[in-house]
N, C-alpha and C. Protein backbone atom coordinates (compact mmCIF):
# COMPACT_ATOMS: atom_id res chain seq x y z
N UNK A 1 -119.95 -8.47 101.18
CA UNK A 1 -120.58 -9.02 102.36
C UNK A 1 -121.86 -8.25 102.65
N UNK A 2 -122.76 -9.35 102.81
CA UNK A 2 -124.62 -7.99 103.58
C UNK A 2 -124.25 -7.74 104.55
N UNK A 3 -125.23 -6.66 104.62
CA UNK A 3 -125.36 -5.99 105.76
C UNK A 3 -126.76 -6.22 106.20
N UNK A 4 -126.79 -6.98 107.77
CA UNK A 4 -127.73 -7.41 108.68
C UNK A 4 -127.88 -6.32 109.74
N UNK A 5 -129.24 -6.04 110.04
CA UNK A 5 -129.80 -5.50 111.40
C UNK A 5 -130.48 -6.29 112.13
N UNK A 6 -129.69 -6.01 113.46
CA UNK A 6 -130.48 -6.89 114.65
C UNK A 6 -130.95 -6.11 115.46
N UNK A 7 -131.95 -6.45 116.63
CA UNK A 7 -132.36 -5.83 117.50
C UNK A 7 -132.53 -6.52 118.57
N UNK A 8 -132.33 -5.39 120.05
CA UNK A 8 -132.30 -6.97 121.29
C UNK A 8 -134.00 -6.20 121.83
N UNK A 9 -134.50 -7.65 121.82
CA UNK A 9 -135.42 -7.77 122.52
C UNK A 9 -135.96 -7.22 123.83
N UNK A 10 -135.22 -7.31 125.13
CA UNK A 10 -135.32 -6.68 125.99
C UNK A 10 -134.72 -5.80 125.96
N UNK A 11 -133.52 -4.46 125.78
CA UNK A 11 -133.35 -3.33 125.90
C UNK A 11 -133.65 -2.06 124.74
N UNK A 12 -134.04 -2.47 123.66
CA UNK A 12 -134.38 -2.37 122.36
C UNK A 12 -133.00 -1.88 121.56
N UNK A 13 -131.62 -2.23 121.73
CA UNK A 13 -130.74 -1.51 121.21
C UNK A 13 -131.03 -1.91 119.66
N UNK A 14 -130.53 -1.40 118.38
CA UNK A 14 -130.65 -1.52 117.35
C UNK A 14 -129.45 -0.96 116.21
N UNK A 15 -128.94 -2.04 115.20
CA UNK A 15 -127.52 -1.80 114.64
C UNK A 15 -127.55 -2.78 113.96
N UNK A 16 -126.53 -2.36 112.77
CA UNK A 16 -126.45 -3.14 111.64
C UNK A 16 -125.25 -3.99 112.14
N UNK A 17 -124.62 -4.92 110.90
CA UNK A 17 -123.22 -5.47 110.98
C UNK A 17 -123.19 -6.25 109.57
N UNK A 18 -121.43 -5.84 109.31
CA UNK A 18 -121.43 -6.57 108.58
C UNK A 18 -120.84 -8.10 108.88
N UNK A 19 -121.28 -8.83 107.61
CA UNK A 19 -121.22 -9.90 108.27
C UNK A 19 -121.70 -10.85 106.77
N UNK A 20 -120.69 -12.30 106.82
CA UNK A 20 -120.41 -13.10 105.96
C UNK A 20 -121.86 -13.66 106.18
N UNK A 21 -121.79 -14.38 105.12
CA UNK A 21 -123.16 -15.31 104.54
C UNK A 21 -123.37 -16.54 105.60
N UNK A 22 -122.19 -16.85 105.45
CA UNK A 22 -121.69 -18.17 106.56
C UNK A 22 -121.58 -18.09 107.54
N UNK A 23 -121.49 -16.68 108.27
CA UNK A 23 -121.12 -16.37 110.11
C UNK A 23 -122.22 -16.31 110.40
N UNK A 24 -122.05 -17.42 111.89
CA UNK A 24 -123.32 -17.15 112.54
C UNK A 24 -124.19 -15.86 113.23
N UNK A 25 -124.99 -16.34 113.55
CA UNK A 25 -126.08 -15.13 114.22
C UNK A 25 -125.55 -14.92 114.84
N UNK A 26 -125.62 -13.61 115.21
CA UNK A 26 -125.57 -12.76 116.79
C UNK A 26 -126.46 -12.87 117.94
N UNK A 27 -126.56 -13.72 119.24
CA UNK A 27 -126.98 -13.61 119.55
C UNK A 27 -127.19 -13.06 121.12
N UNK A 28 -125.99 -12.78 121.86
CA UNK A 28 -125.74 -11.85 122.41
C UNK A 28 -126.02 -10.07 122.39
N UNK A 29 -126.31 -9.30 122.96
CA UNK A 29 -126.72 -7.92 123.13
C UNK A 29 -125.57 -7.00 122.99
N UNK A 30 -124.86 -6.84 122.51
CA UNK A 30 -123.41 -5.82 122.70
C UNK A 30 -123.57 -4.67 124.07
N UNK A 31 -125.23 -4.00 123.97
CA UNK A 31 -125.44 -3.31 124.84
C UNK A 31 -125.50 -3.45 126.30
N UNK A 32 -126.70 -4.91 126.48
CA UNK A 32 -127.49 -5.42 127.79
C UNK A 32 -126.44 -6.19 128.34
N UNK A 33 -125.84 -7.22 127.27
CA UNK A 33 -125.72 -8.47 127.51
C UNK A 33 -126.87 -9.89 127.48
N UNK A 34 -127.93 -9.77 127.26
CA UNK A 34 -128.74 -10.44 127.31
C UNK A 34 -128.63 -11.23 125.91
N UNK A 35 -129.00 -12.54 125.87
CA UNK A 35 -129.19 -13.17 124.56
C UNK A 35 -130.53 -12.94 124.03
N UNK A 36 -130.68 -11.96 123.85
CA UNK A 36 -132.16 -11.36 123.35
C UNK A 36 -132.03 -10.57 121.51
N UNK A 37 -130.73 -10.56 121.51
CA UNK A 37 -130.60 -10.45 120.15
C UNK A 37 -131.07 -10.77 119.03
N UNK A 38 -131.63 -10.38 118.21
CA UNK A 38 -132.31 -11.27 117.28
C UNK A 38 -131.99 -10.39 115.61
N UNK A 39 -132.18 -10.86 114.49
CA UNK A 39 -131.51 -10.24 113.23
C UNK A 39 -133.32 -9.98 112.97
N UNK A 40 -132.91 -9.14 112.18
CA UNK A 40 -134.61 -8.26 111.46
C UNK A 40 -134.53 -8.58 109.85
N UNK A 41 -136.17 -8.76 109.52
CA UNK A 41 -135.99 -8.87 108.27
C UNK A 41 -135.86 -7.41 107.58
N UNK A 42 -134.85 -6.92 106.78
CA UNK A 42 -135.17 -5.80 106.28
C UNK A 42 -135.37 -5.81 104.61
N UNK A 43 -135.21 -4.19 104.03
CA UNK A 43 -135.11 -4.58 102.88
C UNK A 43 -133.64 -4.64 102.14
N UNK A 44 -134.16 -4.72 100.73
CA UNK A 44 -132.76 -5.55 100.24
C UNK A 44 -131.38 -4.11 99.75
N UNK A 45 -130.49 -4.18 99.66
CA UNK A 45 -129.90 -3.28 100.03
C UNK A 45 -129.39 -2.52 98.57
N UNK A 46 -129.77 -2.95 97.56
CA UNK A 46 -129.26 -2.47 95.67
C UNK A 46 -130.66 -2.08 95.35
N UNK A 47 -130.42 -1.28 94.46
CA UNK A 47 -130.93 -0.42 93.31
C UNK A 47 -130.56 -1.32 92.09
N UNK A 48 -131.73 -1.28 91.25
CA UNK A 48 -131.34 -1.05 89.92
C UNK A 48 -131.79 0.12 89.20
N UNK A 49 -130.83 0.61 88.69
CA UNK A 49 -131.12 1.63 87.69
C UNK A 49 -131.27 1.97 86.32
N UNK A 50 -131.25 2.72 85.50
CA UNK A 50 -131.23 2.90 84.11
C UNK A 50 -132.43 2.88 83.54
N UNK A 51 -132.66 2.45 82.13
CA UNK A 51 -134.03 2.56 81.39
C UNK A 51 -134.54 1.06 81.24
N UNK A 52 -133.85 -0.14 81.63
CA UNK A 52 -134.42 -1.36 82.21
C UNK A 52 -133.88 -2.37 81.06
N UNK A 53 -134.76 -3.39 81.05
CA UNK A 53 -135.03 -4.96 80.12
C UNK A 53 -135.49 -4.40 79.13
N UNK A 54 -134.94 -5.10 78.10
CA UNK A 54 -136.07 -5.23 76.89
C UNK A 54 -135.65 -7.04 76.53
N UNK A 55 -137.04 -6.71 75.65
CA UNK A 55 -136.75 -8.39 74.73
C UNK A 55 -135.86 -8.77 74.50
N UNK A 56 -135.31 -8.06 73.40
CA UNK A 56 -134.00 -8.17 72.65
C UNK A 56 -133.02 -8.55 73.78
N UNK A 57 -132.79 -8.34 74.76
CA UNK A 57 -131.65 -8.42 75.65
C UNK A 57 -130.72 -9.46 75.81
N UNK A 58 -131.82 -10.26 75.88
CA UNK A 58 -131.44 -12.15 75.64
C UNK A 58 -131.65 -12.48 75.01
N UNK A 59 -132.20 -12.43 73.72
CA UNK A 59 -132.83 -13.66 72.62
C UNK A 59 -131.57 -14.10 72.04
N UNK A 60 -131.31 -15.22 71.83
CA UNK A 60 -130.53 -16.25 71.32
C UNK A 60 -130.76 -15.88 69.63
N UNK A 61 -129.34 -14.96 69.39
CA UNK A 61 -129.58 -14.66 67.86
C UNK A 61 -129.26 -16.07 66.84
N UNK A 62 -128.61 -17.13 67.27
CA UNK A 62 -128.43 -17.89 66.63
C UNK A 62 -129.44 -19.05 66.19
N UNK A 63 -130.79 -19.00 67.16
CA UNK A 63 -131.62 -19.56 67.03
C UNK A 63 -131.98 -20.42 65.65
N UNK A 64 -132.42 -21.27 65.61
CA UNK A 64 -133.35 -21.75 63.90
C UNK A 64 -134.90 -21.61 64.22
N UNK A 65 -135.16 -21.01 63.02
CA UNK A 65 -136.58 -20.77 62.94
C UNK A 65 -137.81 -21.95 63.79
N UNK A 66 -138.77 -21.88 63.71
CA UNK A 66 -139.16 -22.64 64.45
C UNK A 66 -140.26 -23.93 62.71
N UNK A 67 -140.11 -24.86 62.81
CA UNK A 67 -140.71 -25.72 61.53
C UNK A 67 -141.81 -25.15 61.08
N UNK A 68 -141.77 -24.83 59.76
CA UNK A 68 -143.10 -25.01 59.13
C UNK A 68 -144.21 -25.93 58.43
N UNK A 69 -145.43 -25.90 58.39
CA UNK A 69 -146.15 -27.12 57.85
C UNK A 69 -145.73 -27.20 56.96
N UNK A 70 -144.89 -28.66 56.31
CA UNK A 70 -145.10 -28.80 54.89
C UNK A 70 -145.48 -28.64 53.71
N UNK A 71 -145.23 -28.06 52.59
CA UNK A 71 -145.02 -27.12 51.93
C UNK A 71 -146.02 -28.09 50.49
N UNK A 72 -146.27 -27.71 49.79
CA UNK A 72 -148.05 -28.25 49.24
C UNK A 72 -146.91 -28.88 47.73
N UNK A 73 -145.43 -28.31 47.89
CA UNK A 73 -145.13 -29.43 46.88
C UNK A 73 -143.93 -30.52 47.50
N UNK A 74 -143.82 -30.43 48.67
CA UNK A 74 -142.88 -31.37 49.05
C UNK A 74 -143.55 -32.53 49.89
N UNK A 75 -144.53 -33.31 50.45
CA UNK A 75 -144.73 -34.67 50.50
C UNK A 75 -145.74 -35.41 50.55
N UNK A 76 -146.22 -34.26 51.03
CA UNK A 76 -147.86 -34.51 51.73
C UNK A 76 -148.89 -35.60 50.37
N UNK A 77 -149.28 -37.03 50.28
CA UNK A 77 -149.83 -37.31 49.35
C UNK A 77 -151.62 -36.61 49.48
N UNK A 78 -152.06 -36.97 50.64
CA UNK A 78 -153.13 -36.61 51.08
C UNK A 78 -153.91 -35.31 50.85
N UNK A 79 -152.95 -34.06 50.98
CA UNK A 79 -153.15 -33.09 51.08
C UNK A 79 -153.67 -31.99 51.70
N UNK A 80 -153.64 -33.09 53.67
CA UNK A 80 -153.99 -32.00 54.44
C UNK A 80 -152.36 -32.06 55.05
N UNK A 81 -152.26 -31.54 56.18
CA UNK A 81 -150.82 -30.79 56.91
C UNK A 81 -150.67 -32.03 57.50
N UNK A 82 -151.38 -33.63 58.44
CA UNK A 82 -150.14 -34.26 59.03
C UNK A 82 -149.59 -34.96 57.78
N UNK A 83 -150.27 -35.25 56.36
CA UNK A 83 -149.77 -36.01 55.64
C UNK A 83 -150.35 -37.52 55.49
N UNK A 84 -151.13 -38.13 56.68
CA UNK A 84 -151.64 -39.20 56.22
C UNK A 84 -153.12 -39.28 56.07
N UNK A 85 -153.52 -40.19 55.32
CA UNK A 85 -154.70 -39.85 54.99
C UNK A 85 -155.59 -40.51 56.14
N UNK A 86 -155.47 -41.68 56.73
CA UNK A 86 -155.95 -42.26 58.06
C UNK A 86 -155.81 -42.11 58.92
N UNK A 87 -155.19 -40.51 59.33
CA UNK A 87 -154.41 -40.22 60.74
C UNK A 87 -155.70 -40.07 61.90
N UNK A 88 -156.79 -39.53 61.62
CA UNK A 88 -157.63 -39.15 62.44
C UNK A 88 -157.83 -37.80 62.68
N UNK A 89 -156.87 -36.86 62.06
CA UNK A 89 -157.17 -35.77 62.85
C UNK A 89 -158.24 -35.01 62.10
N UNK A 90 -158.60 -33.68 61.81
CA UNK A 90 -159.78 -33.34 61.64
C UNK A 90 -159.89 -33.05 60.18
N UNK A 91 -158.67 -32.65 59.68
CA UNK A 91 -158.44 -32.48 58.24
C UNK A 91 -159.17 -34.08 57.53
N UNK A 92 -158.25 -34.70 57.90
CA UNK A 92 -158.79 -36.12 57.54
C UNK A 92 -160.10 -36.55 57.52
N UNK A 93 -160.77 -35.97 58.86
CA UNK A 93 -162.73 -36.47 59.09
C UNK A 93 -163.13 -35.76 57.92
N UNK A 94 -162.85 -34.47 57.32
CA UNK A 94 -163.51 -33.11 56.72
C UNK A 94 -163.14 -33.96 55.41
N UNK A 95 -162.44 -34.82 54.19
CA UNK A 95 -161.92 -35.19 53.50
C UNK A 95 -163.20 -36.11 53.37
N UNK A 96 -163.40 -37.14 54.05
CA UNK A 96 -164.14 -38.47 54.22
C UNK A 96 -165.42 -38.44 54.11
């Protein structure tokens, strides 16, 4: 469960609580009585420690390589990388 700090507005009392995700605000004064209560933003309450992340941490060892251009004896008639000879792309203009 977090731990919230509130503070009342008019008497300035100030105190944490614990307190579920789901329970409402406090908005009563425990001290005054006044509904002047209000929760504060603070900071967050964990550490991390140790020597950290690396790459390796997550990479998906099972991965497959990622495709390579077609290989100068498997299809290509043309003989630039998309393979057709009318495709448009620049290999093709440089050919023509």
């Amino acid at each position: 469960m977090p731990i919230y700090e509130y503070r009342c507005a008019s008497c300035g009392f100030q105190s944490e609580y614990l307190q579920k995700v789901g329970e409402p605000l406090m908005t009563v004064c425990p001290q005054c009585g006044q509904e002047s209560f209000n929760k504060l933003l603070t900071a967050a309450g964990f550490q991390l420690k140790g020597t950290g992340w690396y790459v390796t941490d997550f990479k998906n060892s099972g991965a497959k390589p990622v495709a390579k251009a077609e290989s100068k004896e498997g299809g290509s008639s043309s003989g630039h990388a998309c393979g057709a000879g009318a495709c448009g792309c620049a290999a093709s203009k440089a050919e023509a």
